[in-house]
C-alpha atoms as a PDB file:
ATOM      1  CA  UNK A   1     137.860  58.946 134.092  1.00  0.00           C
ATOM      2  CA  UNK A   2     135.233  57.086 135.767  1.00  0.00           C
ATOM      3  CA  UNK A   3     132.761  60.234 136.466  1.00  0.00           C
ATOM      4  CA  UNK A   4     131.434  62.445 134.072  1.00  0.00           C
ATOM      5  CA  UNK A   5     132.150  66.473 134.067  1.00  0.00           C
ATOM      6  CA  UNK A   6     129.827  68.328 132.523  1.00  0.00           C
ATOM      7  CA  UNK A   7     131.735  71.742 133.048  1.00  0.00           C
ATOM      8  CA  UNK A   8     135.064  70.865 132.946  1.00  0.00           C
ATOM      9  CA  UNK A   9     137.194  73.350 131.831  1.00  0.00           C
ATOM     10  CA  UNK A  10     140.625  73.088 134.244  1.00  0.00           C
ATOM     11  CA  UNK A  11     143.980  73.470 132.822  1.00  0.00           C
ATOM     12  CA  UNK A  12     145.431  69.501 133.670  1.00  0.00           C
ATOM     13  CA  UNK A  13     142.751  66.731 133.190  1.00  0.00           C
ATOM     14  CA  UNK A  14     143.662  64.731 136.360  1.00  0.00           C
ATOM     15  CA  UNK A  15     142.780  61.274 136.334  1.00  0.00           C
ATOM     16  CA  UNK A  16     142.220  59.885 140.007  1.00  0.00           C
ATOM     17  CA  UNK A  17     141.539  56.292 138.668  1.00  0.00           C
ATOM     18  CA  UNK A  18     144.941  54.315 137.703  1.00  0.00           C
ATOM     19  CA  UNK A  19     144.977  51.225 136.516  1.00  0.00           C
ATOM     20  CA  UNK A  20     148.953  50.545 135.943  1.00  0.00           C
ATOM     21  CA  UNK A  21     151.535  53.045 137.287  1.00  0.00           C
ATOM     22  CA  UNK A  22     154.868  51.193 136.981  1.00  0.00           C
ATOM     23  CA  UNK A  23     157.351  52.870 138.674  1.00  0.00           C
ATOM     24  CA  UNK A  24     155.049  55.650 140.197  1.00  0.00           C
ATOM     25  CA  UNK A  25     155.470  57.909 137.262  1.00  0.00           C
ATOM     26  CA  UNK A  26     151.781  59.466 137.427  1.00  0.00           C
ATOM     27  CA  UNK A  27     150.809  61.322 140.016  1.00  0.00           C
ATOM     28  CA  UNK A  28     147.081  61.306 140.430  1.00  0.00           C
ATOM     29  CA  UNK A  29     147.036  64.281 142.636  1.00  0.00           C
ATOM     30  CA  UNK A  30     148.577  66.594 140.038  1.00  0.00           C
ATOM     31  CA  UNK A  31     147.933  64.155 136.778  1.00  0.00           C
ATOM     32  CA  UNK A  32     150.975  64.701 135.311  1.00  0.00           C
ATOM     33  CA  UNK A  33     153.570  61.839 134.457  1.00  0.00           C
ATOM     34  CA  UNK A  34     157.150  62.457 135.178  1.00  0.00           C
ATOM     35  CA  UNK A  35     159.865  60.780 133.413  1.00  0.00           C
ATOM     36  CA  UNK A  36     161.855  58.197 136.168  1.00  0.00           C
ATOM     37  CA  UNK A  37     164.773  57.949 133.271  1.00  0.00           C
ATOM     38  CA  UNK A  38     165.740  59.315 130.336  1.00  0.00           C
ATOM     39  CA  UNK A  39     164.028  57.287 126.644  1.00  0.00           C
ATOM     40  CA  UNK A  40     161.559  57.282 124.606  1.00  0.00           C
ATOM     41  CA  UNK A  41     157.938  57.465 125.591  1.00  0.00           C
ATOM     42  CA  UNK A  42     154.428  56.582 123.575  1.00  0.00           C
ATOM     43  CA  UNK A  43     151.675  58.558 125.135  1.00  0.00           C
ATOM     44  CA  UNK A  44     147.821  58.405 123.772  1.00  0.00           C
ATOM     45  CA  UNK A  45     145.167  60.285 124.878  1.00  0.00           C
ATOM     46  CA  UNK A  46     141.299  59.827 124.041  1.00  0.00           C
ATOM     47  CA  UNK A  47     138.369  61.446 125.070  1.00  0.00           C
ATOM     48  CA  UNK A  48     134.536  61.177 124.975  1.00  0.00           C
ATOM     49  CA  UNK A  49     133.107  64.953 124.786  1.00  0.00           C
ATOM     50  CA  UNK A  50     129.702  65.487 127.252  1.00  0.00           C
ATOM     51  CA  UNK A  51     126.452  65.261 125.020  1.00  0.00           C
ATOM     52  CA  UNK A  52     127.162  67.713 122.044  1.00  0.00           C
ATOM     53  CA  UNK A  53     129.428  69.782 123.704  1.00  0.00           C
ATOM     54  CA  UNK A  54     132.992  70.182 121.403  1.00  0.00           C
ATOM     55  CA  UNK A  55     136.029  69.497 123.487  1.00  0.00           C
ATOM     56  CA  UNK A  56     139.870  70.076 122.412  1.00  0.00           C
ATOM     57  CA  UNK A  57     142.828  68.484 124.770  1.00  0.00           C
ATOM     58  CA  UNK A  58     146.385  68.407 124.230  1.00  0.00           C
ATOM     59  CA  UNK A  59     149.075  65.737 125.352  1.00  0.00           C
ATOM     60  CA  UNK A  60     151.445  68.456 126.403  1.00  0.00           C
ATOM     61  CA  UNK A  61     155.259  67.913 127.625  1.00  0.00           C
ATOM     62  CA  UNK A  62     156.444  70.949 130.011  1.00  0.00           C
ATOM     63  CA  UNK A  63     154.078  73.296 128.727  1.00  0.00           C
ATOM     64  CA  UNK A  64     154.269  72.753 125.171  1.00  0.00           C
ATOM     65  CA  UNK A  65     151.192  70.996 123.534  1.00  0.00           C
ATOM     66  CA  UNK A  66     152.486  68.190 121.339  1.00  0.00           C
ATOM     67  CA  UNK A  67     149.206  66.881 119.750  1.00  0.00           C
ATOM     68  CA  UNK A  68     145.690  67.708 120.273  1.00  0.00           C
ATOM     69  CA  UNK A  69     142.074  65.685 120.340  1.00  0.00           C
ATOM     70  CA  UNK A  70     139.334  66.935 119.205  1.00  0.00           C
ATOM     71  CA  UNK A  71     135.608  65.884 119.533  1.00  0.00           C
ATOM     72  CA  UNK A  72     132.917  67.511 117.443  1.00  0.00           C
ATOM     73  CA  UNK A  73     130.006  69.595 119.320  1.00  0.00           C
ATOM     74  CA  UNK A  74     127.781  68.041 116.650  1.00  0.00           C
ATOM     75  CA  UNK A  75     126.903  64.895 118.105  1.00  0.00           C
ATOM     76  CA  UNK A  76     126.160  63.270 121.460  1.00  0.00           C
ATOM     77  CA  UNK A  77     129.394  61.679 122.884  1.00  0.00           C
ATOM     78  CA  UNK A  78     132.160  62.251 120.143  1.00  0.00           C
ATOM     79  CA  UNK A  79     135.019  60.712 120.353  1.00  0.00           C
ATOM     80  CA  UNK A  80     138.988  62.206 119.827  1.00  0.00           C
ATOM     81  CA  UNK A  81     141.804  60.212 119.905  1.00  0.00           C
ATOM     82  CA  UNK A  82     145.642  60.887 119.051  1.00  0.00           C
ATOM     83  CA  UNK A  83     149.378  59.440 120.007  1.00  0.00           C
ATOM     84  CA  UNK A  84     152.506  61.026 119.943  1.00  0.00           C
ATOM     85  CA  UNK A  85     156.060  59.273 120.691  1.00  0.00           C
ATOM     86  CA  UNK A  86     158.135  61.460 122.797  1.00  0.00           C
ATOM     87  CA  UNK A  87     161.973  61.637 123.557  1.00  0.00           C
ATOM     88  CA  UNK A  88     161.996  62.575 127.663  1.00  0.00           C
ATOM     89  CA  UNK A  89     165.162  63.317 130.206  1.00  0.00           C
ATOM     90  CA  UNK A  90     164.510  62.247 133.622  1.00  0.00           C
ATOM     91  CA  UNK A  91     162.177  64.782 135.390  1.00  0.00           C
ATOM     92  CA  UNK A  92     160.279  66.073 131.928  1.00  0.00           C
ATOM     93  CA  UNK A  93     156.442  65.956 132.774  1.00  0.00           C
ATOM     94  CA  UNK A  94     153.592  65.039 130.403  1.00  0.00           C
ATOM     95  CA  UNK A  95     150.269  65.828 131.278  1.00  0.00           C
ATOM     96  CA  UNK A  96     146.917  66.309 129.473  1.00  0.00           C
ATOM     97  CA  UNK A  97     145.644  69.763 128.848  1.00  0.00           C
ATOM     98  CA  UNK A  98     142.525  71.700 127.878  1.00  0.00           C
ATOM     99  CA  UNK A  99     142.461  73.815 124.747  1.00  0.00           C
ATOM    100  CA  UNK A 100     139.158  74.782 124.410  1.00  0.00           C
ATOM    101  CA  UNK A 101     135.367  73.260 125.093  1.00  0.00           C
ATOM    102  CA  UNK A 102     134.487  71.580 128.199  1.00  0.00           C
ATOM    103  CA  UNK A 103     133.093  68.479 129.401  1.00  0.00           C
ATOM    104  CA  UNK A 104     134.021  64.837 128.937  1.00  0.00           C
ATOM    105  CA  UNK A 105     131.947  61.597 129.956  1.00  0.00           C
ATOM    106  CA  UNK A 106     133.427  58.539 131.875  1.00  0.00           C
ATOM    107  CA  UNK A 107     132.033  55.620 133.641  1.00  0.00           C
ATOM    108  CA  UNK A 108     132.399  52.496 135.574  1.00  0.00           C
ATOM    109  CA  UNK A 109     135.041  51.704 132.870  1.00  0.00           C
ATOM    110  CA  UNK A 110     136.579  54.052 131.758  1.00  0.00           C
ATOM    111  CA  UNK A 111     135.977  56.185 128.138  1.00  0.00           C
ATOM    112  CA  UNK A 112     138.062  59.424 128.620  1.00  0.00           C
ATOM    113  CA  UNK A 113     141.782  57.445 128.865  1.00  0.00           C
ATOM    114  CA  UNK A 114     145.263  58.697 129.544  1.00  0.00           C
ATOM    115  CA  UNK A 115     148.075  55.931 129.231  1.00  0.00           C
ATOM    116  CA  UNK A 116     151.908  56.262 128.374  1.00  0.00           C
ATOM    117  CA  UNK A 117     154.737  53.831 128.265  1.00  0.00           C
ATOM    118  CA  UNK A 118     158.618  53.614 127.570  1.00  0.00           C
ATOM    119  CA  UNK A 119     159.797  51.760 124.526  1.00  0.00           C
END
């Protein structure tokens, strides 16, 4: 993300700002990834909660959450991170989703980070 939200509390995190997108498989419009081919897939998510707000997002494959950040409401600017390795068919989307809290900070380069990649 390269603005912050200090309210965000949508159902896909969309990330407008894309550095690599090999093969087109993220949509920044809709900011979820779909699968060009069937394989395996290493998606990490990590995210820089707004001032002490707490903030829980999920890497979530068609609508079921898979793993789940979470940064603390107890400090400025918290960080969560996580990973999870994923087996996809062609046409499976990934996406990141909100579970609870809101808010996330970003900047000129970037803090709050979406990135995936076939092994």
């Amino acid at each position: 993300m390269t603005s912050d939200s200090r309210t965000w509390r949508g159902d896909i995190l969309v990330f407008p700002h894309v550095i690599t997108n090999k093969g087109q498989g993220y949509s920044s419009r809709t900011g979820k990834f779909t699968a060009p081919r069937d394989g395996t897939y290493v998606f990490t998510v990590t995210a820089v909660s707004w001032e002490n707000n707490g903030l829980f997002i999920d890497i979530v494959q068609d609508g079921d959450s898979k793993v789940r950040t979470y940064s603390t409401g107890h400090a400025n600017h918290q960080t969560g991170t996580n990973l999870v390795v994923l087996e996809l068919d062609q046409g499976d989307a990934v996406w990141v989703g909100h579970f609870n809290g809101r808010g996330y900070n970003g900047g000129p380069v970037p803090v709050t980070t979406f990135s995936g990649f076939i092994l």
